[in-house]
Protein backbone atom coordinates (compact mmCIF):
# COMPACT_ATOMS: atom_id res chain seq x y z
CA UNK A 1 116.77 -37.39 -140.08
CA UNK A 2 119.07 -40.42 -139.86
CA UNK A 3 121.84 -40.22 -142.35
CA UNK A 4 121.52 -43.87 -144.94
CA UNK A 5 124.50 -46.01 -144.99
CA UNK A 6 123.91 -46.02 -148.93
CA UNK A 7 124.34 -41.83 -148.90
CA UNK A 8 127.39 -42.09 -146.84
CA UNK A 9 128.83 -44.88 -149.65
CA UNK A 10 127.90 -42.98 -152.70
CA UNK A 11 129.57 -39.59 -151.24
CA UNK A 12 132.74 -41.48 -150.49
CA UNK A 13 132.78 -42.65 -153.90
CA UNK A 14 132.17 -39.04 -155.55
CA UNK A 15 134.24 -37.77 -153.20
CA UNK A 16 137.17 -39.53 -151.53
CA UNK A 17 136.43 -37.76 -148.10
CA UNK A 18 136.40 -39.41 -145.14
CA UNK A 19 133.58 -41.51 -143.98
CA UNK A 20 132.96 -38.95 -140.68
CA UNK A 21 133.41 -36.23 -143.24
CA UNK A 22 130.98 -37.97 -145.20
CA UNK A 23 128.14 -38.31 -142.52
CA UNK A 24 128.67 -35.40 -141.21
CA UNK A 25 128.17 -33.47 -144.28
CA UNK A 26 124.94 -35.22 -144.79
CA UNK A 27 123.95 -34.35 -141.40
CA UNK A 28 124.18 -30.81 -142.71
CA UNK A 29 122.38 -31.22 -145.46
CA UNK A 30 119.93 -33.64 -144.60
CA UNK A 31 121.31 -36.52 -146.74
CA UNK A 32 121.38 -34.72 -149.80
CA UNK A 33 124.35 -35.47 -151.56
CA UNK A 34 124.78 -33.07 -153.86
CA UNK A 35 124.48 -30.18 -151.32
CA UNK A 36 127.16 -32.35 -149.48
CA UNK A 37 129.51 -32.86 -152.07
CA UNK A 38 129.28 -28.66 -152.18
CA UNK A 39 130.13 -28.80 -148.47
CA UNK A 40 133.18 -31.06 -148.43
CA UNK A 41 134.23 -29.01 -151.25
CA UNK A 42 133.83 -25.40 -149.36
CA UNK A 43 136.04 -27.45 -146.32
CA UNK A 44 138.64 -28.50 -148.69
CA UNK A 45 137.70 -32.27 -148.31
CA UNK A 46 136.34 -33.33 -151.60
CA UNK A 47 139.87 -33.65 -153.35
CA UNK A 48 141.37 -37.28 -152.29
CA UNK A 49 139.72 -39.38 -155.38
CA UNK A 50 141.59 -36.55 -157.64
CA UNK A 51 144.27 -36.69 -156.08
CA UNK A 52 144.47 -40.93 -155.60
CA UNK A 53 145.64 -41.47 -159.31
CA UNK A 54 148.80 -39.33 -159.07
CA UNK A 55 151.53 -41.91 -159.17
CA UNK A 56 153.36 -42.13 -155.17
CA UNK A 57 156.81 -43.42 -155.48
CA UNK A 58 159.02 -41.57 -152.40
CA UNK A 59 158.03 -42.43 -149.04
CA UNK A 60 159.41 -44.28 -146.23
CA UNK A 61 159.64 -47.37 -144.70
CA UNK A 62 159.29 -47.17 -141.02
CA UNK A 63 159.98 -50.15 -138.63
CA UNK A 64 158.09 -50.58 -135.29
CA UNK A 65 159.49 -52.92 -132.31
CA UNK A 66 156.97 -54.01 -129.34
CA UNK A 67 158.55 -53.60 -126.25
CA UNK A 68 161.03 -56.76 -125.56
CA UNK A 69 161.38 -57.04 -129.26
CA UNK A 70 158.62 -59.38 -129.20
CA UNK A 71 156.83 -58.01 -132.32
CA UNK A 72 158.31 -56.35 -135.26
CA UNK A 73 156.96 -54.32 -138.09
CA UNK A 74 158.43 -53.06 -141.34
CA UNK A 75 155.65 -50.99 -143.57
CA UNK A 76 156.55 -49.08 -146.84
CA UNK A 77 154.50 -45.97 -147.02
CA UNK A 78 154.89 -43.98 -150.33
CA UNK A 79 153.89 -40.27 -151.06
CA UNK A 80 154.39 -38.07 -154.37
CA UNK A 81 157.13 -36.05 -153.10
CA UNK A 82 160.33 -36.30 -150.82
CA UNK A 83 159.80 -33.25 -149.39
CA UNK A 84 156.47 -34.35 -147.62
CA UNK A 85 158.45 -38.38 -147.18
CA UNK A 86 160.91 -35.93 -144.68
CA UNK A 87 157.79 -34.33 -142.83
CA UNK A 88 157.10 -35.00 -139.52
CA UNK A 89 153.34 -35.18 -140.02
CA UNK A 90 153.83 -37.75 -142.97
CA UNK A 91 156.73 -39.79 -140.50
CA UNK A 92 153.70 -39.60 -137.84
CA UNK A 93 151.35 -41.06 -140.01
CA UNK A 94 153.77 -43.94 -140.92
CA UNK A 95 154.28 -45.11 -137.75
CA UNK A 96 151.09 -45.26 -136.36
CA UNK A 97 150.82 -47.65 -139.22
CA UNK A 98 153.38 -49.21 -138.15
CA UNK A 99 152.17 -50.07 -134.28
CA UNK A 100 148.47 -50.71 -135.51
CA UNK A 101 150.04 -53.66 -137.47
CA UNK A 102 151.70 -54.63 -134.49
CA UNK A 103 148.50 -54.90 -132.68
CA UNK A 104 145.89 -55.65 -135.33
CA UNK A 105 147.70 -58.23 -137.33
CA UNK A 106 146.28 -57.94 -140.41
CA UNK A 107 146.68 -60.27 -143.45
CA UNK A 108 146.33 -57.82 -146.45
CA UNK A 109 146.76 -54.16 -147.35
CA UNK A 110 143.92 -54.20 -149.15
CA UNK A 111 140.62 -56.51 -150.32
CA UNK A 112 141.82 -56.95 -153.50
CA UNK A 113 144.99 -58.86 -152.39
CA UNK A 114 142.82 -61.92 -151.30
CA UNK A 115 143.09 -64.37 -153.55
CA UNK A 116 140.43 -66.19 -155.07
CA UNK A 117 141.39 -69.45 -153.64
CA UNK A 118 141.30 -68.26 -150.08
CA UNK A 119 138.16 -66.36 -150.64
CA UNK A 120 136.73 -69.53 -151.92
CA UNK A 121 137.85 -71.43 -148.61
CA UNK A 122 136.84 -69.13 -146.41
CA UNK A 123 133.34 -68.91 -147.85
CA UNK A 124 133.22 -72.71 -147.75
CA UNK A 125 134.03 -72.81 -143.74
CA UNK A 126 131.60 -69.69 -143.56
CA UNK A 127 128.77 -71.52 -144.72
CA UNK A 128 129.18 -74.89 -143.10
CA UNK A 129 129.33 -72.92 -139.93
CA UNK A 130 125.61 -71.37 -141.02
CA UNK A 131 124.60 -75.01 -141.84
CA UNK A 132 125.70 -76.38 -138.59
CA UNK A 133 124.35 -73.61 -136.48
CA UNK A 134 120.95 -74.38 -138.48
CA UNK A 135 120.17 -71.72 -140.11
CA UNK A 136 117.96 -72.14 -143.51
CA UNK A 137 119.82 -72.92 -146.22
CA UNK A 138 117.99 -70.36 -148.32
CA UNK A 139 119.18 -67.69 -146.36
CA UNK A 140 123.01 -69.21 -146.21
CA UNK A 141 124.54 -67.43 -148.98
CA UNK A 142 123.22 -63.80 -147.99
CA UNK A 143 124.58 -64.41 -144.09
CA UNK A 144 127.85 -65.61 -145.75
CA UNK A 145 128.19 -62.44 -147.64
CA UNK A 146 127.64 -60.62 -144.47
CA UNK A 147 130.20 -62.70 -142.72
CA UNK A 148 133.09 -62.09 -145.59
CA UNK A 149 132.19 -58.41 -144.94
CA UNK A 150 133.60 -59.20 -141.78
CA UNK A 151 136.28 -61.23 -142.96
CA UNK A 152 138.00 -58.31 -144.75
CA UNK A 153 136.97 -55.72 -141.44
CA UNK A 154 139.20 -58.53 -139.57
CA UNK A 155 141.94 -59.05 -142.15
CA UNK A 156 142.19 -56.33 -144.33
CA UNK A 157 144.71 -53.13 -143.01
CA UNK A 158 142.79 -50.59 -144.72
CA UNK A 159 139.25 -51.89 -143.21
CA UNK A 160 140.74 -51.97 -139.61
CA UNK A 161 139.42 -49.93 -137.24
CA UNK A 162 142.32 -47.40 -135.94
CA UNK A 163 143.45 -48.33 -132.41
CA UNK A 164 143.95 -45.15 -131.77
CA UNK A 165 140.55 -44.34 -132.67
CA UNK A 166 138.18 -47.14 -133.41
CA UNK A 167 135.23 -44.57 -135.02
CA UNK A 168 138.26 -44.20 -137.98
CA UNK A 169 138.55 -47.14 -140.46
CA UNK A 170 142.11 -46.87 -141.23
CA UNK A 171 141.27 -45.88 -145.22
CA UNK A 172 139.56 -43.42 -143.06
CA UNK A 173 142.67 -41.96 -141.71
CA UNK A 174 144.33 -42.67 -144.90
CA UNK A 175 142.29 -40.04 -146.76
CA UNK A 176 142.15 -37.33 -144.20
CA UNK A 177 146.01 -37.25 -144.14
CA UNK A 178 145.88 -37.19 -147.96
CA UNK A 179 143.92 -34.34 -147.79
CA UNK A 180 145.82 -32.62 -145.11
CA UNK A 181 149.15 -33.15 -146.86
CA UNK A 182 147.75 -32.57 -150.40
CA UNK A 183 149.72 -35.45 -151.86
CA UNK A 184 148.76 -39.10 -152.56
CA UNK A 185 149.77 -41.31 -149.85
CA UNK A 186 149.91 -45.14 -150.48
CA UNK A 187 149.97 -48.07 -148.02
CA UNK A 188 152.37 -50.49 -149.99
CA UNK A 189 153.17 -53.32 -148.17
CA UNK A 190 154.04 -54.81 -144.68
CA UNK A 191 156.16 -57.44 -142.91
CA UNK A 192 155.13 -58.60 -139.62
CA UNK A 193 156.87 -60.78 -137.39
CA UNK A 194 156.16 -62.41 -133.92
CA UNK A 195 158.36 -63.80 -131.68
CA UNK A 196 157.90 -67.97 -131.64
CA UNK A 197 154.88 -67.20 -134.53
CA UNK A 198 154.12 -71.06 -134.92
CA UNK A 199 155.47 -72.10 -131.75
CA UNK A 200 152.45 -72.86 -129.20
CA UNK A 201 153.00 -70.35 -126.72
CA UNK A 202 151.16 -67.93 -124.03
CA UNK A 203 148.43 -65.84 -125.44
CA UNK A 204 148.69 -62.13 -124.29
CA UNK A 205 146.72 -59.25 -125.30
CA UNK A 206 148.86 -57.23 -127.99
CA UNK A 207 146.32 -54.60 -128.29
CA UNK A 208 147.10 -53.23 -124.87
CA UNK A 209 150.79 -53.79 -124.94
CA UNK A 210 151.07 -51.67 -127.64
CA UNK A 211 148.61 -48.86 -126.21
CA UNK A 212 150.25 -49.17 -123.54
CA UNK A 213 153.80 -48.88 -124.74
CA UNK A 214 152.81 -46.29 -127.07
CA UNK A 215 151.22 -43.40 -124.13
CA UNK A 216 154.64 -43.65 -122.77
């Protein structure tokens, strides 16, 4: 039976996993979530939400330059422990943080760092593009919900999809290295900076540089 969207939700909730963890767990237990919470448990993947309110204040910051130092990147990643801020694994994990920023640009760590006041505007220019592409206005406010959904998919780090991996939202990754490293990780904050950002200029295709760059 086809997993529901709703099951996979709930069991990231109860759970912290991963949403592939999630689905897949469901799979095997045909979308009962109960049984699947017992299976993510049995794998070891069920402890992330316990784990996310231990306070994470060693880390690293990690830097990443695109090739020609046209991009730059600075991104403070924290953890619980120094010991795991020296690991390779955890030093890994920051800096593929690090180049997706490069090439995903995001705005905001996180959904809840969009301000009111730029939610409000973007809603606005949301639904007078609904209006103008004449769609009922009865319907407007449900497809402009639909379309912030999008909004913070586009703009938010954490609701990125991993450019190393688009099936893996990057809270995706998040949590599976959390459970891996059995500490809570954090995504803090970010810098990034383009060369002549402002200035019109050339548009080029970041996303490959950076792939590019990054399998050599």
């Amino acid at each position: 039976m086809a997993v529901n969207a709703s099951a996979v939700k709930e069991l990231r909730e109860r759970t912290g996993a991963g949403m592939l963890d999630c689905k897949k767990a469901l799979d095997e237990t045909g979308g009962d979530v109960d049984k699947a919470i017992a299976v993510l448990r049995e794998k070891g993947l069920a402890a992330t939400a316990n784990k996310a309110g231990r306070i994470a204040t060693e880390g690293v910051v990690e830097s990443y330059i695109h090739a020609g130092g046209r991009i730059g990147v600075i991104v403070e990643v924290n953890c619980e422990t120094d010991f795991v801020a020296k690991t390779d694994q955890f030093r890994e994990f920051a800096r593929d943080i690090a180049m997706h920023i490069a090439a995903s640009n995001p705005k905001f760590v996180r959904r809840e760092e969009v301000s009111a006041e730029e939610l409000e505007k973007e809603k606005e220019i949301l639904k007078n593009q609904a209006l103008n592409e004449g769609k009922p206005e009865k319907i407007v406010e449900k497809m402009v919900e639909g379309r912030i959904s999008k909004y913070y998919e586009e703009y938010c780090l954490l609701e990125q999809s991993f450019i190393k991996d688009p099936d893996l939202k990057i809270s995706d990754l998040l949590n599976e290295k959390i459970n891996k490293i059995g500490e809570n990780i954090a995504i803090r904050r970010f810098v990034r900076y383009e060369l002549g950002e402002g200035l019109e200029k050339k548009v080029d295709n970041f996303v490959e540089e950076v792939m590019a760059q990054a399998k050599l």
